[in-house]
N, C-alpha and C. Protein backbone atom coordinates (compact mmCIF):
# COMPACT_ATOMS: atom_id res chain seq x y z
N UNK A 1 -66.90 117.01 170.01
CA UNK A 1 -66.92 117.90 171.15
C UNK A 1 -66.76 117.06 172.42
N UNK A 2 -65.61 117.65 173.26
CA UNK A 2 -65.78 116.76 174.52
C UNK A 2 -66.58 117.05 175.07
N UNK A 3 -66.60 116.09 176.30
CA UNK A 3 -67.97 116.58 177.55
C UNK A 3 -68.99 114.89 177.60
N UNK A 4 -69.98 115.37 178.37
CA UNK A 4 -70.86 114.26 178.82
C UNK A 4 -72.25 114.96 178.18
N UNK A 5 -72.05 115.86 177.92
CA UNK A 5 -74.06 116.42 177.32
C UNK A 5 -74.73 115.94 176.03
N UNK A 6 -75.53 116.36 175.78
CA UNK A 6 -76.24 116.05 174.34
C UNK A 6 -75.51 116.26 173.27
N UNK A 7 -74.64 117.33 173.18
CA UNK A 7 -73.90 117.69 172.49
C UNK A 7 -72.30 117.53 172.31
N UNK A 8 -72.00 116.45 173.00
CA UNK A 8 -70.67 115.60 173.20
C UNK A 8 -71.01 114.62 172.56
N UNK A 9 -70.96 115.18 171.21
CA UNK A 9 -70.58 113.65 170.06
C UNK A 9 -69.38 114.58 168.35
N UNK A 10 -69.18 113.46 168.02
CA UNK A 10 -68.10 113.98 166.67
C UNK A 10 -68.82 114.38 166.03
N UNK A 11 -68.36 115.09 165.41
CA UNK A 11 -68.84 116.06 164.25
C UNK A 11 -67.79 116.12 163.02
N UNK A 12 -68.36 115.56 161.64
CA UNK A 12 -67.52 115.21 160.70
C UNK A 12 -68.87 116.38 159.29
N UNK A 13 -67.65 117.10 159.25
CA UNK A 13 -68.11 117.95 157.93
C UNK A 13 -68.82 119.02 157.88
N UNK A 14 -69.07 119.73 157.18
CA UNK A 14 -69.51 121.16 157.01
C UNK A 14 -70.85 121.17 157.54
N UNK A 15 -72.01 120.15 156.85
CA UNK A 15 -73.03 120.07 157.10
C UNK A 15 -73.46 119.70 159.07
N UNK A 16 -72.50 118.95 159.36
CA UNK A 16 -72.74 118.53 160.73
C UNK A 16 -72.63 119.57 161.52
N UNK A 17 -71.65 120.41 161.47
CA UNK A 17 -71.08 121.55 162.02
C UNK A 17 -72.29 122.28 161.87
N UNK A 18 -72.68 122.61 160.98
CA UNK A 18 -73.94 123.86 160.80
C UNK A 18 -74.90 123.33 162.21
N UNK A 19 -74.90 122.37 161.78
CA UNK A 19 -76.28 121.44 162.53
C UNK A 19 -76.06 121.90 163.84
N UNK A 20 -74.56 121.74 164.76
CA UNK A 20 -74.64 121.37 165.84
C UNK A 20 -74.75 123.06 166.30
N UNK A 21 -73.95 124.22 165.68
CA UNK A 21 -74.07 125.76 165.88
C UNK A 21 -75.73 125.78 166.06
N UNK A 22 -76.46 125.47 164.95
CA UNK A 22 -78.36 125.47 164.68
C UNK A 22 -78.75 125.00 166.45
N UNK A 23 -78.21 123.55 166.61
CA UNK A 23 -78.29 123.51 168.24
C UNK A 23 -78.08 123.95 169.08
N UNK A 24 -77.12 124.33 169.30
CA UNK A 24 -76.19 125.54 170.21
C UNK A 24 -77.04 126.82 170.54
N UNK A 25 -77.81 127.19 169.26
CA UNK A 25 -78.52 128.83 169.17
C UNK A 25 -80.15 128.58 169.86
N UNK A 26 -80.18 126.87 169.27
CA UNK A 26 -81.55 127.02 169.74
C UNK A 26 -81.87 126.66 171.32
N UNK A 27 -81.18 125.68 171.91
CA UNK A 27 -80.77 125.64 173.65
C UNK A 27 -80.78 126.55 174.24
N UNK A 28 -79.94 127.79 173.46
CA UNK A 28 -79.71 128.75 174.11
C UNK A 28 -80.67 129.46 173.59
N UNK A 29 -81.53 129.55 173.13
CA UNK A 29 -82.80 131.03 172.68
C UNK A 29 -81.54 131.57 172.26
N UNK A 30 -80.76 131.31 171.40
CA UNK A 30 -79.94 132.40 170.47
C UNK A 30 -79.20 133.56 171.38
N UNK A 31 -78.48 133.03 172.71
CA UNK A 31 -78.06 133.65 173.38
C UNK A 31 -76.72 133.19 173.60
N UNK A 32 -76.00 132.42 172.71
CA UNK A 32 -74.80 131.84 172.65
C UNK A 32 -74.01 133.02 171.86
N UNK A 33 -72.64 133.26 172.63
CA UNK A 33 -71.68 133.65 172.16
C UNK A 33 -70.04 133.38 172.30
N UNK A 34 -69.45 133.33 170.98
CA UNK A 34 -67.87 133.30 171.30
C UNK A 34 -66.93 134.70 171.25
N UNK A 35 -66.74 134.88 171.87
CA UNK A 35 -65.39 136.02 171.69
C UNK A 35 -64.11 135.95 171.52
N UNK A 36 -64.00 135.89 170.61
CA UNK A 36 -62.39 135.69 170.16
C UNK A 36 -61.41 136.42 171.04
N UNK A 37 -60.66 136.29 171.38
CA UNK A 37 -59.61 137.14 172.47
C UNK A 37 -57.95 136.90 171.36
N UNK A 38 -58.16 135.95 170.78
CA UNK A 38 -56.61 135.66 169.72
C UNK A 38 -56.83 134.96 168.58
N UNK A 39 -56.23 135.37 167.82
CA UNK A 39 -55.84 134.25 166.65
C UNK A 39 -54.52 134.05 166.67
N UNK A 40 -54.21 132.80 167.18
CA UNK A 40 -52.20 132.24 166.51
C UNK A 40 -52.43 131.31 165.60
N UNK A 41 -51.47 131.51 164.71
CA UNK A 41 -51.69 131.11 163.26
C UNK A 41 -50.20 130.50 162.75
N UNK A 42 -50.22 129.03 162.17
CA UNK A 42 -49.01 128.78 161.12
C UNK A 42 -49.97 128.12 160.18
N UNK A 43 -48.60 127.49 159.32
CA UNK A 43 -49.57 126.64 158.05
C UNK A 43 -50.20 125.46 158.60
N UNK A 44 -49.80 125.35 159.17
CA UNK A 44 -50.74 123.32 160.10
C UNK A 44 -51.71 123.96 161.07
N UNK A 45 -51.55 125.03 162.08
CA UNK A 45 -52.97 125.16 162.64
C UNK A 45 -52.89 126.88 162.71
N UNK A 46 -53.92 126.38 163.80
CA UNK A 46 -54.85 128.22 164.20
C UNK A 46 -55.00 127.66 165.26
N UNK A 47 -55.15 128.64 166.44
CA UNK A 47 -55.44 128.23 168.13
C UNK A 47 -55.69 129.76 168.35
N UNK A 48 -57.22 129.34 168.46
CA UNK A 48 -57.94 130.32 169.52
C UNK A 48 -58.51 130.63 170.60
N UNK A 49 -57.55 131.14 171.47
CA UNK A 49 -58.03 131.78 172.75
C UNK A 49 -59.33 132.53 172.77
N UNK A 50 -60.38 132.27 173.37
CA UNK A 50 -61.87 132.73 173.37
C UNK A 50 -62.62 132.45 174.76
N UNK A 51 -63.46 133.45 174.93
CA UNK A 51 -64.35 133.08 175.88
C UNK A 51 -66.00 133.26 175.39
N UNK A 52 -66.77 131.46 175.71
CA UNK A 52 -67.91 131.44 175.17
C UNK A 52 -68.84 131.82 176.48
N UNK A 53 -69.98 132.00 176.06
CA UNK A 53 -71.01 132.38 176.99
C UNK A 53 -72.20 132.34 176.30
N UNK A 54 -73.19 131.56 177.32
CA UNK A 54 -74.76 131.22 176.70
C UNK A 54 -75.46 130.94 178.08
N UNK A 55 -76.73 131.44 177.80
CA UNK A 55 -77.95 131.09 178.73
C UNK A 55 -79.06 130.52 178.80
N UNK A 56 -79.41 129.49 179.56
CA UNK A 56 -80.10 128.08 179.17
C UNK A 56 -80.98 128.26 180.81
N UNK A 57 -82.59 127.72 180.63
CA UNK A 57 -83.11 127.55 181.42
C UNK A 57 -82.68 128.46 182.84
N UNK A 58 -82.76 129.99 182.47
CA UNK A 58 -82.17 130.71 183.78
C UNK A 58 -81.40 130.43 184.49
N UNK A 59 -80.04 129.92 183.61
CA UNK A 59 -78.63 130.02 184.42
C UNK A 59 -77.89 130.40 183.21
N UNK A 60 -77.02 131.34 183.56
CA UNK A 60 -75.74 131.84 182.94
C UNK A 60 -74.27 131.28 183.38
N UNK A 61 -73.86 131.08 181.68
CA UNK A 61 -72.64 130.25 182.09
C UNK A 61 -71.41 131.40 181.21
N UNK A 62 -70.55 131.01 181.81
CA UNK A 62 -69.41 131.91 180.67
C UNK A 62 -68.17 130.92 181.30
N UNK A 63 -67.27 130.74 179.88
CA UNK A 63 -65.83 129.95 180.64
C UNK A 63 -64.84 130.69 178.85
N UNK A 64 -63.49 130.23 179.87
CA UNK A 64 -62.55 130.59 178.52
C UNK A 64 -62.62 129.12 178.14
N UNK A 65 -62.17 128.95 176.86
CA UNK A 65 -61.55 127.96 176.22
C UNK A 65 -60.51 127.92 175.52
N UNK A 66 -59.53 127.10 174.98
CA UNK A 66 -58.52 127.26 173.30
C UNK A 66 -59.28 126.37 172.60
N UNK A 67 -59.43 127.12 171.34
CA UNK A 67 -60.05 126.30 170.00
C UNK A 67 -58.65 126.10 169.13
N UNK A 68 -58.33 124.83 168.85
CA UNK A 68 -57.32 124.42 168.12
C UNK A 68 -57.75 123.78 166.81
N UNK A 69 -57.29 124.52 165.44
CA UNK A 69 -57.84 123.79 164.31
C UNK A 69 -56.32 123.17 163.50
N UNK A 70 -56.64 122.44 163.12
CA UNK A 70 -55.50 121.55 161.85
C UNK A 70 -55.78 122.14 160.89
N UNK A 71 -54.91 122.31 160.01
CA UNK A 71 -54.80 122.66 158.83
C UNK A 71 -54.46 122.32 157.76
N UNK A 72 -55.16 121.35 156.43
CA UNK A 72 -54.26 120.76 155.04
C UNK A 72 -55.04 121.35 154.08
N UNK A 73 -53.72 121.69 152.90
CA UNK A 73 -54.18 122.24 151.80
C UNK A 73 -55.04 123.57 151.99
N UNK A 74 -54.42 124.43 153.00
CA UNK A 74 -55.56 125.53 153.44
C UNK A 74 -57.07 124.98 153.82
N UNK A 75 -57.15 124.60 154.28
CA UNK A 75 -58.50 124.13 154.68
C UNK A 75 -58.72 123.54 156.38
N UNK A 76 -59.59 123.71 157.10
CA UNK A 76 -59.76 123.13 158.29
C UNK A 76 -59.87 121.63 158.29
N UNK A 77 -59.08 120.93 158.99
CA UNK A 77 -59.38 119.04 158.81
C UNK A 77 -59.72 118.87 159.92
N UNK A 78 -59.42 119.26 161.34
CA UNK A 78 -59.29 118.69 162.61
C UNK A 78 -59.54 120.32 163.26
N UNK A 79 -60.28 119.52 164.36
CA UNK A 79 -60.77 120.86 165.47
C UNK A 79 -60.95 120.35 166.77
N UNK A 80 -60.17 121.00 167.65
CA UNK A 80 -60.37 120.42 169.18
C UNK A 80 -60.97 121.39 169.98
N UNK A 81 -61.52 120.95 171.34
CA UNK A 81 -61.97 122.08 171.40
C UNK A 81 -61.68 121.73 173.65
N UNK A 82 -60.74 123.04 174.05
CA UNK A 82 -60.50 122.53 175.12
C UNK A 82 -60.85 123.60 176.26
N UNK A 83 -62.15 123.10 177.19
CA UNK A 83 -62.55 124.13 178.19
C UNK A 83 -61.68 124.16 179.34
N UNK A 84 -62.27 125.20 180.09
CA UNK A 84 -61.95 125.32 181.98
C UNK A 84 -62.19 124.22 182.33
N UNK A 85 -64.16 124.52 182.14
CA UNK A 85 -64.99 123.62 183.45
C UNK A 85 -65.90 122.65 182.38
N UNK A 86 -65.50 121.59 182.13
CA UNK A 86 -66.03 120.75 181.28
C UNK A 86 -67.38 120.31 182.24
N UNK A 87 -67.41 120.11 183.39
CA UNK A 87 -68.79 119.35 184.37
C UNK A 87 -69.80 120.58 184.03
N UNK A 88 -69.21 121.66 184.36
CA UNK A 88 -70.13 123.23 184.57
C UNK A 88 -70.64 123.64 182.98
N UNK A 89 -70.03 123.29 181.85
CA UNK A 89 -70.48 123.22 180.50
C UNK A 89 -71.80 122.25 180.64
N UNK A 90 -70.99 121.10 180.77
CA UNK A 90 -72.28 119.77 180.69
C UNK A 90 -73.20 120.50 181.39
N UNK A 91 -73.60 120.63 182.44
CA UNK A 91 -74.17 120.47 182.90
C UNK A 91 -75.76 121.56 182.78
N UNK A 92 -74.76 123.09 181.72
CA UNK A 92 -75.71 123.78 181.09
C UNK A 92 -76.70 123.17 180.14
N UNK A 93 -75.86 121.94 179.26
CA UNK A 93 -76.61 121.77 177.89
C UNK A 93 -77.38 120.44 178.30
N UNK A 94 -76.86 119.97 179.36
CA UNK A 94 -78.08 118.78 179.85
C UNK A 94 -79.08 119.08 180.14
């Protein structure tokens, strides 16, 4: 995950991934959400247009992002993940 927060580090595998969503819900008192707005789709990726939103220590944040995933052998390998306001993210989860 890019960014400068607690939560700007790699994430390799199913199990890590769970972990960092488990973080995400609990920062936020389980007030994190994504909204999908698209799915574009071939055999190598998926890119989703979405807007996330979560609330941390009485401030509300909302931004769009594209979620870009790789694709081998049907399966997710690679995931990027690219905001608006990367400072205004950080600066929720710090």
């Amino acid at each position: 995950m890019p960014g400068r927060s607690p939560l700007s580090v790699a994430y390799r595998g199913h199990q890590e991934l769970v972990g960092f969503f488990g973080r995400v819900m609990e920062l936020s008192g389980g007030s994190f959400r994504l909204q999908i707005d698209d799915v574009l789709t071939d055999e190598l990726r998926v890119v989703v247009p979405c807007t996330v939103s979560a609330e941390r220590n009485g401030r509300t944040w909302s931004s769009p992002e594209v979620h870009a995933w790789e694709v081998a052998d049907g399966k997710a390998v690679a995931f990027r993940d690219f905001q608006r306001d990367q400072q205004t993210e950080d600066e929720l989860w710090s």
